[in-house]
C-alpha atoms as a PDB file:
ATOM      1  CA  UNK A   1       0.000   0.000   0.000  1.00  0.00           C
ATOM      2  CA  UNK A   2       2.634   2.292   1.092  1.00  0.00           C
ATOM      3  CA  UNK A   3       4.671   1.661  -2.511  1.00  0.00           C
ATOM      4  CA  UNK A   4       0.959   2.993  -4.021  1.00  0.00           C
ATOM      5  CA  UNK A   5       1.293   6.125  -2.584  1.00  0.00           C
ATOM      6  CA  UNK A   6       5.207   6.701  -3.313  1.00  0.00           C
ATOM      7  CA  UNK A   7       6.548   9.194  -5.289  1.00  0.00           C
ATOM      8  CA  UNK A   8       6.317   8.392  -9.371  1.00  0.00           C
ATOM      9  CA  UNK A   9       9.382  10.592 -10.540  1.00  0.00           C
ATOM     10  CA  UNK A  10       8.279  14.224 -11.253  1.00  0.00           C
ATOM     11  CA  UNK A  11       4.233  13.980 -10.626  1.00  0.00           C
ATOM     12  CA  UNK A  12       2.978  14.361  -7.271  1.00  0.00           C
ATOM     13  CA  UNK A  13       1.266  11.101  -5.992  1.00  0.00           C
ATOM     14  CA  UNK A  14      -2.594  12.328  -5.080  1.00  0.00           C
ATOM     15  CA  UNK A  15      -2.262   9.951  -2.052  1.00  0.00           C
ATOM     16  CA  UNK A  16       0.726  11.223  -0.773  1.00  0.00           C
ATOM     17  CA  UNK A  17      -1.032  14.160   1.498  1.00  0.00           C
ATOM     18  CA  UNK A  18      -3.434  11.108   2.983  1.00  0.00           C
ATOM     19  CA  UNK A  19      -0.683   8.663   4.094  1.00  0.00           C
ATOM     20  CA  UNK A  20      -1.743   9.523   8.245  1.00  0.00           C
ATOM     21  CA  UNK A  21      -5.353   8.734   6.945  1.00  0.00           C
ATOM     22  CA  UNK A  22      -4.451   5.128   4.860  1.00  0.00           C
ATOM     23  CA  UNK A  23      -2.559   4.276   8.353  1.00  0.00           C
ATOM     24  CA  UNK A  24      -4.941   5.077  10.361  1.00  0.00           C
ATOM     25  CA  UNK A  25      -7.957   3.097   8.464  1.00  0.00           C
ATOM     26  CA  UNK A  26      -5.232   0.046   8.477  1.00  0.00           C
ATOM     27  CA  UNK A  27      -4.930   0.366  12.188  1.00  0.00           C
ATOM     28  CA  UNK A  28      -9.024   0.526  12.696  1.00  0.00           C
ATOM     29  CA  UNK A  29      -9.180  -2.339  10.450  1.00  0.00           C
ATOM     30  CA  UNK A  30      -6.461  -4.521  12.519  1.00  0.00           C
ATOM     31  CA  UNK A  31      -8.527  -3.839  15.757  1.00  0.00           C
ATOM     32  CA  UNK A  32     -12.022  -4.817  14.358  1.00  0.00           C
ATOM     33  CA  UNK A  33     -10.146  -7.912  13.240  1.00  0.00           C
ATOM     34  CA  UNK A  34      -9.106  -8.283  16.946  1.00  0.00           C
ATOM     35  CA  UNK A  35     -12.851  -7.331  18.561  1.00  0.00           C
ATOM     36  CA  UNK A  36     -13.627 -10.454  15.960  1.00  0.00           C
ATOM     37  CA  UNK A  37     -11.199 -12.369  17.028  1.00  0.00           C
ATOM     38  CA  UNK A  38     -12.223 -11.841  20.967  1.00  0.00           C
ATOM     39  CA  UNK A  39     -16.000 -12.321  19.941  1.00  0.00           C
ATOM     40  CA  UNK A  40     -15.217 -15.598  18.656  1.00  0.00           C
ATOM     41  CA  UNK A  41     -13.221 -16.460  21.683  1.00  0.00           C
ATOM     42  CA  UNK A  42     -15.937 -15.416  23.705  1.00  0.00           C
ATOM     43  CA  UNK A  43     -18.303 -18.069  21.997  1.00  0.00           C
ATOM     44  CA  UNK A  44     -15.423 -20.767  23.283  1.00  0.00           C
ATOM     45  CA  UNK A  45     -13.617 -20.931  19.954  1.00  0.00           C
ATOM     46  CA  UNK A  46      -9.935 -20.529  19.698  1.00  0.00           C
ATOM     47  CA  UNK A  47     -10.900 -17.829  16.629  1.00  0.00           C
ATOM     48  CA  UNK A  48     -12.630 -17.449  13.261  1.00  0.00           C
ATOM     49  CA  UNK A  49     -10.108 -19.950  11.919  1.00  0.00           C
ATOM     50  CA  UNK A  50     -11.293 -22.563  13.876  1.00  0.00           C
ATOM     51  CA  UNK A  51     -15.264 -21.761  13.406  1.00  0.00           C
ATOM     52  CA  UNK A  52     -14.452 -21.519   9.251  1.00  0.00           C
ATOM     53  CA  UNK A  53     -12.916 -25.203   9.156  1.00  0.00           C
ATOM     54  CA  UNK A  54     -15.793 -26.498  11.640  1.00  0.00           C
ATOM     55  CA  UNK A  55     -18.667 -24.916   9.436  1.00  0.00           C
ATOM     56  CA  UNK A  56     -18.539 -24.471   5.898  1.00  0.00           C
ATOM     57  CA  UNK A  57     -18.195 -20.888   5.801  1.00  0.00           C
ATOM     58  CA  UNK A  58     -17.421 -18.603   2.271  1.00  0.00           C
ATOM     59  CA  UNK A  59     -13.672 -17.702   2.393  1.00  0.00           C
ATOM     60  CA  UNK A  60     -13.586 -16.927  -1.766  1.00  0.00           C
ATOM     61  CA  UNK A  61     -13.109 -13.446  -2.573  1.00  0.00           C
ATOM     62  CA  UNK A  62     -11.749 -11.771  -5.989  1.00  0.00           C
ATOM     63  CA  UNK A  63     -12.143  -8.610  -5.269  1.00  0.00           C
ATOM     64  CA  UNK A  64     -11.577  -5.871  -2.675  1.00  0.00           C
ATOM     65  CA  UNK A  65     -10.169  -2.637  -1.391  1.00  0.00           C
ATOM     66  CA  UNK A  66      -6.422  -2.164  -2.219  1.00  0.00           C
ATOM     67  CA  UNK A  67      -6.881  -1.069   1.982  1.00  0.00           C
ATOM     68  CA  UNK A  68      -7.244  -4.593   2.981  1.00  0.00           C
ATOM     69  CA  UNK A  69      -4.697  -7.792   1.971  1.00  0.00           C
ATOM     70  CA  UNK A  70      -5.895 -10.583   0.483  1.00  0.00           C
ATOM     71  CA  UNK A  71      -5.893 -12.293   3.351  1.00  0.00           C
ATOM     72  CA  UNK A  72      -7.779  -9.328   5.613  1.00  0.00           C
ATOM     73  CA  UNK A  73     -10.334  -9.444   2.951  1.00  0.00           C
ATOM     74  CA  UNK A  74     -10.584 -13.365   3.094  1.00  0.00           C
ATOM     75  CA  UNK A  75     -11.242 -12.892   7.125  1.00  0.00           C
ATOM     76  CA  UNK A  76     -13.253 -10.363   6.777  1.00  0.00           C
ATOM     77  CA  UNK A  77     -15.683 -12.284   4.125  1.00  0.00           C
ATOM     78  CA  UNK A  78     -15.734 -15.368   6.348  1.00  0.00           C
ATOM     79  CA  UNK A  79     -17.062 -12.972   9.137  1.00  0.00           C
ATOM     80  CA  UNK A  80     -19.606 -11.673   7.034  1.00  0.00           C
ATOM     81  CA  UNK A  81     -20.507 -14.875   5.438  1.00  0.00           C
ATOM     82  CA  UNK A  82     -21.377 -16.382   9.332  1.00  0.00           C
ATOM     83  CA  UNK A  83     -23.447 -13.486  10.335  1.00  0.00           C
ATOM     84  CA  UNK A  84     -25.750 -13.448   7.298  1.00  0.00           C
ATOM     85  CA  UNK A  85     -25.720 -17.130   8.240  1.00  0.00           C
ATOM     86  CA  UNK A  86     -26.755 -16.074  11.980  1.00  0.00           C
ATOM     87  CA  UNK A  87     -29.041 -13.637  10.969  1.00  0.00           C
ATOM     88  CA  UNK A  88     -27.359 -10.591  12.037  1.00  0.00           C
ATOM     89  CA  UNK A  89     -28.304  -8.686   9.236  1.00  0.00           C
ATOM     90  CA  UNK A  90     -27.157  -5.624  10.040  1.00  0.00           C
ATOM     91  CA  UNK A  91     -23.059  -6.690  11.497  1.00  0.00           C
ATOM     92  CA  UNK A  92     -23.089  -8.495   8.105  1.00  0.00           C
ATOM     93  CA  UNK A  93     -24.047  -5.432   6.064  1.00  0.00           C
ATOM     94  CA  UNK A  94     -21.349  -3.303   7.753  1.00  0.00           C
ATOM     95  CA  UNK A  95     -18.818  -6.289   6.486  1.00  0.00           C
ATOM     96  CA  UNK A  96     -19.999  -6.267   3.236  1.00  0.00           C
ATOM     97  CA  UNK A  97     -19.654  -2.204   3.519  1.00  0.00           C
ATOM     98  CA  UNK A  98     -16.098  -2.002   4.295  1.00  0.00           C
ATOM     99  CA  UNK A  99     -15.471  -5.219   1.735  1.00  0.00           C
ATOM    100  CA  UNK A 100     -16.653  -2.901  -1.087  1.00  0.00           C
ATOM    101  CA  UNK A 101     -14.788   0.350  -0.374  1.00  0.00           C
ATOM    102  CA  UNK A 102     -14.271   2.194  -3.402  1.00  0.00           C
ATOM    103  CA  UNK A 103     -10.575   2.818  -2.417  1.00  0.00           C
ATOM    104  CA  UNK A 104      -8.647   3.309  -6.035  1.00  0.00           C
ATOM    105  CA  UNK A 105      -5.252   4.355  -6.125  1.00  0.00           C
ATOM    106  CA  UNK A 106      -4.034   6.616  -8.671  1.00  0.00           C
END
């Protein structure tokens, strides 16, 4: 992420000025990944890992945000995969919001 917003010889990157924003948002996205991870502990599982390869949960995605890694984006449709499941419509609609962030780099 951080080579997207580098400098590309003589014209200006139009990230560059939001780099304290990017890191921030990467930050807010590692702790909901940890609330997750505490939720799921909560429920007497060792994680989301461990729920996904009990239950048959989606973990395919082929797009997403350049925010998230490929792996951040493969947790974060597994999470939203089990609460449609569970019928918590609206924690699975905020997933499925931050899975399809319009975040383009130029």
């Amino acid at each position: 992420m951080l080579d997207l917003v580098g400098h590309g010889g003589d014209t200006p990157n139009k990230w560059s000025p939001h780099v304290a924003y990017i890191l921030n948002c990467r930050r807010q996205i590692q702790q909901l990944m940890e609330l997750y991870e505490m939720f799921f502990q909560a429920l007497g599982l060792s994680g989301l890992s461990e729920l996904f390869q009990e239950v048959l949960l989606n973990t395919f995605t082929d797009d997403h945000p350049d925010i998230l890694t490929t792996d951040k984006a493969i947790y974060f449709t597994t999470a939203y995969d089990f609460f449609l499941q569970e019928h918590h419509h609206p924690l699975a609609q905020e997933l499925l919001t931050l899975l399809s962030l319009p975040f383009l780099h130029t």
